[in-house]
Structure formats: structure tokens, C-alpha cells
C-alpha atoms as a PDB file:
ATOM      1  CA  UNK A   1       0.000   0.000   0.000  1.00  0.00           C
ATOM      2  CA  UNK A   2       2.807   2.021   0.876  1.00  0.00           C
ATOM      3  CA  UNK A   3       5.107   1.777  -2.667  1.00  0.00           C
ATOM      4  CA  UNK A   4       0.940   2.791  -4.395  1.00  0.00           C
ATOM      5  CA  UNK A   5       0.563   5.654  -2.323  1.00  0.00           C
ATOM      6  CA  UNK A   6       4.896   6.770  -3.414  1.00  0.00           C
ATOM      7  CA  UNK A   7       3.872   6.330  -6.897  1.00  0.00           C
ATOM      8  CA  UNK A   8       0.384   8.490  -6.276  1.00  0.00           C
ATOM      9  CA  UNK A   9       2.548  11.212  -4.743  1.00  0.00           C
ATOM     10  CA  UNK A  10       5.078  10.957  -7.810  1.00  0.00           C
ATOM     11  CA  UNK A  11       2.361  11.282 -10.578  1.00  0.00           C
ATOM     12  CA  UNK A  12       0.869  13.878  -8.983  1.00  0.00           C
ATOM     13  CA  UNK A  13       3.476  16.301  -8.599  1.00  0.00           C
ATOM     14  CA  UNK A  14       4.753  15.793 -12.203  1.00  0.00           C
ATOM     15  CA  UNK A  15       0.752  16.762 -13.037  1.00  0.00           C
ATOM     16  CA  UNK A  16       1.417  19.960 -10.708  1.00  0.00           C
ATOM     17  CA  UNK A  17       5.147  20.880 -12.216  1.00  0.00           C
ATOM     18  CA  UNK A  18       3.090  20.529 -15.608  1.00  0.00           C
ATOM     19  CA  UNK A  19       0.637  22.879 -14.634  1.00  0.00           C
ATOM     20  CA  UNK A  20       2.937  25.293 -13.167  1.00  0.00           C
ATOM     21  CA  UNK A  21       4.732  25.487 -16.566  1.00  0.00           C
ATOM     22  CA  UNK A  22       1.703  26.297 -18.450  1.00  0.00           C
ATOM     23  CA  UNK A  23       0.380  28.707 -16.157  1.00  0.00           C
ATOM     24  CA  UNK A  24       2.861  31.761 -16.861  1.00  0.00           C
ATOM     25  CA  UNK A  25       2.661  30.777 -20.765  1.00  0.00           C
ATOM     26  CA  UNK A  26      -1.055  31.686 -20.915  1.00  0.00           C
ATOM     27  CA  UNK A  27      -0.810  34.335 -18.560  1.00  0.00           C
ATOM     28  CA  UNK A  28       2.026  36.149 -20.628  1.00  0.00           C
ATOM     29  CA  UNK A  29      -0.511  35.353 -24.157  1.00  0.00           C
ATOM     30  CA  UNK A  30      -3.865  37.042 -22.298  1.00  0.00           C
ATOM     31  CA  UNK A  31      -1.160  39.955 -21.337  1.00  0.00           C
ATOM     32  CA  UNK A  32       0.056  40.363 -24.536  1.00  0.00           C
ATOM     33  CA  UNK A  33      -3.607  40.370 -26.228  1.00  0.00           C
ATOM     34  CA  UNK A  34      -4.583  43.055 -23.978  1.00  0.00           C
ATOM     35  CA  UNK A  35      -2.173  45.191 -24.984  1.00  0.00           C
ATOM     36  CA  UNK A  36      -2.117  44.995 -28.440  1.00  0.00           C
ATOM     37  CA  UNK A  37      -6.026  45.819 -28.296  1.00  0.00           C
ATOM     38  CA  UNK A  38      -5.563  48.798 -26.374  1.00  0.00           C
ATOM     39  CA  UNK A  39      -2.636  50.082 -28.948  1.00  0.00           C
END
């Protein structure tokens, strides 16, 4: 039960780190957007 839970653990940060990654990309995209619509 012990080595499941490890693995849980495991898979779920690498779903976090993934998430964390794509976070800024969109965030910098919206920003960009913005701007160009108020120019």
C-alpha cells in the first residue's frame, strides 16, 4: 500500500510541475492580447 501511495505522490506532482509550466505561458498570451487591443 505504501510503494501505491509513493507512486500516487510521484504522478501527482509531475501533473502539478506541468501545470505550473503552463500557467505563466497563458498568462504572458492574455497579457500580450490586452495590450495589443488597447494600442
Amino acid at each position: 500500500m505504501l510503494d501505491q501511495r509513493v507512486g500516487h505522490v510521484a504522478e501527482h506532482s509531475q501533473t502539478v510541475a506541468a501545470r505550473a509550466v503552463q500557467f505563466p505561458q497563458t498568462m504572458t498570451v492574455t497579457h500580450f492580447s490586452f495590450l495589443d487591443s488597447k494600442f
